[in-house]
Structures are given as structure tokens and as C-alpha cells.
Protein backbone atom coordinates (compact mmCIF):
# COMPACT_ATOMS: atom_id res chain seq x y z
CA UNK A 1 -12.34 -2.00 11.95
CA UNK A 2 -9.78 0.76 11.36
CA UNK A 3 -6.70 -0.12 8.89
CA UNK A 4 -3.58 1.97 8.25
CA UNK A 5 -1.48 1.99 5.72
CA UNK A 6 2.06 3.94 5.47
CA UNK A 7 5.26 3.26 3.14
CA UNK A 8 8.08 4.03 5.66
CA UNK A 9 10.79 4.37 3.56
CA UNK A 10 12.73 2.63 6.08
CA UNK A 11 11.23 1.17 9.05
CA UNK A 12 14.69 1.55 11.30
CA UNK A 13 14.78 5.53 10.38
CA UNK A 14 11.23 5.74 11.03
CA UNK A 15 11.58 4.36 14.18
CA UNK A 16 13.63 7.29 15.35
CA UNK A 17 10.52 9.87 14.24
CA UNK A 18 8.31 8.55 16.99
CA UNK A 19 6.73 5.65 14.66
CA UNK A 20 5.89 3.31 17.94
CA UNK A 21 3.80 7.10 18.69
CA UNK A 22 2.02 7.61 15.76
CA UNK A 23 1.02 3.66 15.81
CA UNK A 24 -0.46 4.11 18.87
CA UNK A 25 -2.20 7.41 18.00
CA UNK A 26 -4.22 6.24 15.31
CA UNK A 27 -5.12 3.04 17.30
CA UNK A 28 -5.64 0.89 14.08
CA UNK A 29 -6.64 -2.74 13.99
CA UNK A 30 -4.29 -3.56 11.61
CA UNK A 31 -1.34 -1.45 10.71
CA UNK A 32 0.64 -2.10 7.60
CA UNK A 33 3.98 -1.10 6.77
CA UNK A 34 6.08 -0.45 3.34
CA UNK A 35 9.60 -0.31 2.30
CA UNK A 36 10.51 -1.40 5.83
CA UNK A 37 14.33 -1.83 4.09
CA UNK A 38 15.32 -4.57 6.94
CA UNK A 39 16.36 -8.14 7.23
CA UNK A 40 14.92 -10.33 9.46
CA UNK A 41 16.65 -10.06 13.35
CA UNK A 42 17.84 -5.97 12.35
CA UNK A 43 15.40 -4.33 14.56
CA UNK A 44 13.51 -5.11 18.24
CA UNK A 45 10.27 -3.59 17.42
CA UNK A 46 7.45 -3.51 20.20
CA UNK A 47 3.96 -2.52 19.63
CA UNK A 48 1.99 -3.76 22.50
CA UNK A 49 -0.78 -5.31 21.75
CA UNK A 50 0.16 -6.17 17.95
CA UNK A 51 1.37 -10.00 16.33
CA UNK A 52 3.57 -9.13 13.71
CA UNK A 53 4.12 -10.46 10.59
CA UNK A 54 7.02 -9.69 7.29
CA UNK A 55 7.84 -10.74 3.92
CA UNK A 56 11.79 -9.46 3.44
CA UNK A 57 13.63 -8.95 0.36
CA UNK A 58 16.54 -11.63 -0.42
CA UNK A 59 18.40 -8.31 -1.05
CA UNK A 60 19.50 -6.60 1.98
CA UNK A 61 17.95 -2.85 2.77
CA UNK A 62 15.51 -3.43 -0.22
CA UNK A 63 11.91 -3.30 -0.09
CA UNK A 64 9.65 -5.42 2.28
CA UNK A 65 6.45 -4.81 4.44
CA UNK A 66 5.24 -5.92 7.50
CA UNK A 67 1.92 -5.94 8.79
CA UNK A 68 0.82 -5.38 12.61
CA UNK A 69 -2.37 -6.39 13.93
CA UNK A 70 -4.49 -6.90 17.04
CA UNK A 71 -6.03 -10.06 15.80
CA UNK A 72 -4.11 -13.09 15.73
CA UNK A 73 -3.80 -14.37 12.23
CA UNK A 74 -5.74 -17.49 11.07
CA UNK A 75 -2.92 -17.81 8.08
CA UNK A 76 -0.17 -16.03 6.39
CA UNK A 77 0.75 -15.74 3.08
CA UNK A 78 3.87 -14.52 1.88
CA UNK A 79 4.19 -13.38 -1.58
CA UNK A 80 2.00 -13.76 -4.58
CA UNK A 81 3.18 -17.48 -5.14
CA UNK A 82 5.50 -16.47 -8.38
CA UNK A 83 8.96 -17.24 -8.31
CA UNK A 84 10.21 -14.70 -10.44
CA UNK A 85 8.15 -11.93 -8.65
CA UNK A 86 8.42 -13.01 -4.58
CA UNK A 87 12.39 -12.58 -3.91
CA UNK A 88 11.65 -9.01 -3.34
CA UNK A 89 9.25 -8.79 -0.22
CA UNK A 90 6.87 -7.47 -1.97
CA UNK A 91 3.60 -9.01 -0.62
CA UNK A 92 2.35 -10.05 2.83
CA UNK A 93 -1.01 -11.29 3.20
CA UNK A 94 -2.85 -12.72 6.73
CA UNK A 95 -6.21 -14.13 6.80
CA UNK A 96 -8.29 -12.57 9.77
CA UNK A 97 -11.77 -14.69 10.38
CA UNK A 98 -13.73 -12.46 7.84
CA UNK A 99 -11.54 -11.56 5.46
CA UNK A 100 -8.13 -11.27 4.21
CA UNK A 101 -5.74 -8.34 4.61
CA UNK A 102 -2.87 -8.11 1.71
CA UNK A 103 0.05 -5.83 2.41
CA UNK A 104 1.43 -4.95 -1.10
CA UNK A 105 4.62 -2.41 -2.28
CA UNK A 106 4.58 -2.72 -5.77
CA UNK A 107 7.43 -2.96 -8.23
CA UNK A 108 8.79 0.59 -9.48
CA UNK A 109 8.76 0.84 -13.50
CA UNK A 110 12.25 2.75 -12.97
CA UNK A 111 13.46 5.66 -14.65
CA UNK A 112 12.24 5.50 -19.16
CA UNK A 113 9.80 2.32 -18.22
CA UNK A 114 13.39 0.19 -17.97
CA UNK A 115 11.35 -2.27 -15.98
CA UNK A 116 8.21 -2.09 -17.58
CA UNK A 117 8.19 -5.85 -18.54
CA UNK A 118 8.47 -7.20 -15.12
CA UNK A 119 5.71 -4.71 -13.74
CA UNK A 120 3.14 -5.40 -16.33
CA UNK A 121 4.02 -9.98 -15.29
CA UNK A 122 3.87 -9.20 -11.58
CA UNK A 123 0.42 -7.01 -12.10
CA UNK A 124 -1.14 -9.52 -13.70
CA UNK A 125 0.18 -12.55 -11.21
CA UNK A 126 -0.70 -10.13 -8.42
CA UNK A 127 -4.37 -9.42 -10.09
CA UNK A 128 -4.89 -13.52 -10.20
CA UNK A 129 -3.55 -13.96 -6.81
CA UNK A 130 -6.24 -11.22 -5.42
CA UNK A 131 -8.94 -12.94 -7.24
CA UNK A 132 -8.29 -16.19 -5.70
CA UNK A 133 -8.33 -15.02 -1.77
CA UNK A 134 -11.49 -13.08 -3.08
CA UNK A 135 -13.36 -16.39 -4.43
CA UNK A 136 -12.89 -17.64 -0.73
CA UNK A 137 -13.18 -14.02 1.46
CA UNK A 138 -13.65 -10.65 0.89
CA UNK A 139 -10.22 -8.53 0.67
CA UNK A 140 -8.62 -5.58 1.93
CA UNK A 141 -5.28 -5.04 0.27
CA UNK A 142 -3.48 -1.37 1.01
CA UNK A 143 0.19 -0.25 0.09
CA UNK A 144 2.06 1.52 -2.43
CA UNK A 145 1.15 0.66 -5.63
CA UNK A 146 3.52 3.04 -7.45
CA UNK A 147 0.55 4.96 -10.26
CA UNK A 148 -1.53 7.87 -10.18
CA UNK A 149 -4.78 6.19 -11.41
CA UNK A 150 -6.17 9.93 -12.77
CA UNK A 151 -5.16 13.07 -13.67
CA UNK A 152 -6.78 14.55 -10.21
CA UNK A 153 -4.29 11.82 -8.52
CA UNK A 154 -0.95 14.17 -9.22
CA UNK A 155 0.19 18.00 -9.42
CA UNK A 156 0.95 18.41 -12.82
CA UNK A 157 -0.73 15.72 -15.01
CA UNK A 158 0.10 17.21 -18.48
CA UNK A 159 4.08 16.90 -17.59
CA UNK A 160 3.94 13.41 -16.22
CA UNK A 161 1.76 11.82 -18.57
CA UNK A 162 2.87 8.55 -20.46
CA UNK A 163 6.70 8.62 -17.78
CA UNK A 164 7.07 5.90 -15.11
CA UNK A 165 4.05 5.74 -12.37
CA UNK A 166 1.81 7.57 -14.83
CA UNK A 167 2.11 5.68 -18.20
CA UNK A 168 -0.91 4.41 -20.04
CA UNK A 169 0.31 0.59 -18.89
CA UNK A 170 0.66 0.86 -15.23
CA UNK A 171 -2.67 3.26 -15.10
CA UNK A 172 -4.49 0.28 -17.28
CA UNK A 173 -3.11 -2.48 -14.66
CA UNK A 174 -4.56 -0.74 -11.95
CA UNK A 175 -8.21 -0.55 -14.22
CA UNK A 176 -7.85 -4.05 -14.78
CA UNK A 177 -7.60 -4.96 -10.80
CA UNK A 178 -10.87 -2.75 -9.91
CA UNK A 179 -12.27 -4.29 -12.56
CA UNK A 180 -11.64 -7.62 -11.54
CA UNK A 181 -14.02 -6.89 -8.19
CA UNK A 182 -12.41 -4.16 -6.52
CA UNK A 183 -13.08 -0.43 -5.20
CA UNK A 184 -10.68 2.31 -5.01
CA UNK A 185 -11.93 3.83 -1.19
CA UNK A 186 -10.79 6.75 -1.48
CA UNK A 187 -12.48 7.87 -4.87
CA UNK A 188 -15.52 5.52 -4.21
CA UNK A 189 -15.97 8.32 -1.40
CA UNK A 190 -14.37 11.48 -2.56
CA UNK A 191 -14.81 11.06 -5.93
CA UNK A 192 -13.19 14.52 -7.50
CA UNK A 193 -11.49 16.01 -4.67
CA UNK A 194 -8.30 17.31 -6.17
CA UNK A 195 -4.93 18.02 -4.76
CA UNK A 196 -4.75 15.12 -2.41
CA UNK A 197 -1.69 13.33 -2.18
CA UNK A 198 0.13 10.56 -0.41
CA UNK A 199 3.80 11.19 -1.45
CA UNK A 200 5.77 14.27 -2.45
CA UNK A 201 9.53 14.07 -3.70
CA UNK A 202 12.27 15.15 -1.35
CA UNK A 203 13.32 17.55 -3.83
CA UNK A 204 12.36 21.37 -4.28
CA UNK A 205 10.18 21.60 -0.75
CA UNK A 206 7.94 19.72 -3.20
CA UNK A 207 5.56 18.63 0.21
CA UNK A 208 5.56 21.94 1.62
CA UNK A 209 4.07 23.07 -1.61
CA UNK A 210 1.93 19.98 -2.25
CA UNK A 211 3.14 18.96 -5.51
CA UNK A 212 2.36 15.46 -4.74
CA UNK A 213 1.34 12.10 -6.29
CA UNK A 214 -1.52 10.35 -4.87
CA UNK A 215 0.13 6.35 -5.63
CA UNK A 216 -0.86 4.94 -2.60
CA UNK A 217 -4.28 2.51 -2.05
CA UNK A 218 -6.85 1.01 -0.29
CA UNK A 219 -8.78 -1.22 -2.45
CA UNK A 220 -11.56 -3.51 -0.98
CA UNK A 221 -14.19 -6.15 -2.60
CA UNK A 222 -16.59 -4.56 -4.19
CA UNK A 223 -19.30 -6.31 -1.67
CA UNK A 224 -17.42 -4.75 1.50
CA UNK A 225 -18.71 -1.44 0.02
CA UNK A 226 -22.00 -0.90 2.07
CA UNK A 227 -19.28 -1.11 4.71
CA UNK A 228 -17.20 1.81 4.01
CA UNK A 229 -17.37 4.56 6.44
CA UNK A 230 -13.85 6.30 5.78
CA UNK A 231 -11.37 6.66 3.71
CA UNK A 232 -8.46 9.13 5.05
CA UNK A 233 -4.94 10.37 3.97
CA UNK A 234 -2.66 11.91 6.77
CA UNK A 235 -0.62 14.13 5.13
CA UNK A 236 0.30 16.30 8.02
CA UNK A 237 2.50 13.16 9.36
CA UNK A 238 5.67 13.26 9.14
CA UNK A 239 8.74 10.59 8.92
CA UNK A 240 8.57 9.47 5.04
CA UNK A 241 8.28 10.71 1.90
CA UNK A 242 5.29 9.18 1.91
CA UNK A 243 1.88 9.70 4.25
CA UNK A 244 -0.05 7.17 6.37
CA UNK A 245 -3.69 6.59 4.51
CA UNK A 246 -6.33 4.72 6.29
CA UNK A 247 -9.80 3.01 5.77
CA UNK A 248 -12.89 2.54 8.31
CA UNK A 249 -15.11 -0.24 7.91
CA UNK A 250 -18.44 -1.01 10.18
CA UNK A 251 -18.59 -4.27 11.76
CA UNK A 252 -20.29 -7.20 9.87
């Protein structure tokens, strides 16, 4: 099974890149979207082929994800079942027959940590809610998780360090979740390959020189390793800030 992963940074504007393309290009099982910045009823969207299914944000052209996907879901979970965390379409999970397949854009610590508080609650409900869809299947979850986990995961390291999406507490949330029972793909296969990133600020033809961020994942239960064939980042396409990443696993 082949998943994809891409934050849009606006599904609507993406749309008008040749997204419905690109979908079809990389022929993925499932396809999961980010910061699709839509309401439900704002966009006709066709993927042949694909059942749909979104978490939106209460607050109009904020946030949400969608996730497309050849397989009919058995179940669909929206949110991380927190109140003070699931107004923001932030999570989207479906339950396929042999596992389950969580769609996640996580909060953004903002500019001096201002919302450091409310990242650090929502990792740790989003950490518990993992661990209970794990207990009954083994889980997939992709997205944009906002932190570089290591220093090989950004451009300049040194200047970032301890600033939002590279501070001490957002890189030890993301520990904690792989060490709850899950594998970082892309490292658990390239382990020190440096200068591969998945999104580049519009600012200073920072992409065109690859001064980049690697901040989004696929993580996977630890016992779908033996699994894991690939574990690819597409940075060559364009229509975001951000790149499409993808994972390959065999067939049970």
C-alpha cells in the first residue's frame, strides 16, 4: 500500500496547480491532505476512484485536512476526542480493515513559543489518543507535525535552536510519541542523510536554495516495520510551501 502525504497550504489554490494531476500521478492508496483552509460545501473536488473524508476548522480558511482513499472506510474519527484541542480540524482518522490511518496538522507554537502551553496539552492528548487506536490496530499517522526532530532535519541548526518548531519541548514531544511505539520512516530508512527537506519559507528563494526544514512525518507502529519498503519526499513538486512525502508498505 502506497500513502501520500502533502500540507497544501490551501486546498482551493492548490487545486489550480494541477493537484487532481499530481493525485493521480503518484497513484496512492490513500492520499492525505493538510491545511486544506476550506469549509465544508467551498469546493467540488473529484478524484475518481477516492471516498473522501474532512475534519474542518470552526474558523473559516483555518487549518483542516482531508484524507482520500481507495478503500472505503470501516470508521471515521474526527479529532483527538479533546474539546479544547478539536475546534481546529486538526485530526482525521479512518479505520481501513488492517489498520488505522490518522491525518494530523499539528498546532504551530507561534512566533517566541506564545502558544507553547496549548502545544505541549494537545501533544500529549494526541500521544494518548495514538496509543489507544494502536492497542486495537497498527497505525499509520502522516502530516505536518510542525518540528525538526534533529539537527540533520533543518539548514541551519545552530540559528534555530531552542525558537518555535525547533525548541527543546516540541523536539521532546515528538521523542515521547516514538517512544510510545512508533517509527519515524524516513530516518528508520535513511538514517543520516542530510539536507532533506519537506518545507522551505517563501522568503529569500529559500527552496531554490534548499534551506529547508524537514517538519513533516510518517510515523508507523513499530510492528509494521518489517513492512517498510519506502519512505520518499517529493521535493521537486510544486504548489505549496510544503512537499508531498510518501511511505510504501508490502502487503500483510
Amino acid at each position: 500500500m502506497k500513502f501520500v502525504s502533502w500540507n497544501v497550504n490551501g486546498l482551493r489554490a492548490v487545486c489550480n496547480k494541477g493537484f487532481a494531476d499530481i493525485v493521480s500521478e503518484m497513484d496512492a492508496d490513500c492520499f492525505c491532505v493538510q491545511e486544506t483552509k476550506l469549509q465544508e460545501g467551498q469546493i467540488d473536488l473529484q478524484l475518481p476512484g477516492y471516498h473522501s473524508y474532512w475534519s474542518y476548522a470552526q474558523k473559516k480558511g483555518y487549518s483542516g485536512v482531508a484524507i482520500f482513499s481507495r478503500h472505503e472506510a470501516l470508521s471515521v474519527i474526527h479529532g483527538i476526542g479533546s474539546d479544547e484541542h478539536d475546534s481546529e480540524g486538526r485530526c482525521v482518522a479512518i479505520e481501513l480493515p488492517e489498520l488505522y490511518l490518522v491525518n494530523v496538522y499539528a498546532p504551530n507554537a507561534q512566533a517566541a513559543l506564545q502558544r507553547i502551553d496549548f502545544r505541549m496539552a494537545w501533544e500529549d492528548r494526541f500521544r494518548d489518543f495514538l496509543r489507544r487506536l494502536d492497542e486495537k490496530k497498527p497505525v499509520v499517522v502522516c502530516g505536518d507535525f510542525n518540528v525538526a526532530r534533529l539537527d540533520i532535519d533543518l539548514k541551519h541548526p545552530d540559528e534555530y535552536r531552542g525558537t518555535t518548531g525547533f525548541s527543546d519541548q516540541e523536539r521532546g514531544k515528538i521523542e515521547e510519541l516514538l517512544a510510545a511505539g512508533f517509527i519515524d520512516t524516513y530516518r528508520y530508512l535513511h538514517p543520516t542523510e542530510e539536507k532533506v527537506y519537506t518545507w522551505w519559507s517563501y522568503m529569500a528563494r529559500s527552496r531554490q536554495r534548499n534551506d529547508g526544514w524537514r517538519i513533516d512525518y510518517f510515523l508507523i507502529s513499530q510492528r509494521l516495520a518489517p513492512r517498510l519498503e519506502a519512505a520518499d519526499v517529493y521535493r521537486y513538486t510544486m504548489g505549496s510551501d510544503h512537499c508531498p512525502i510518501s511511505i510504501t508498505l508490502a502487503e500483510a
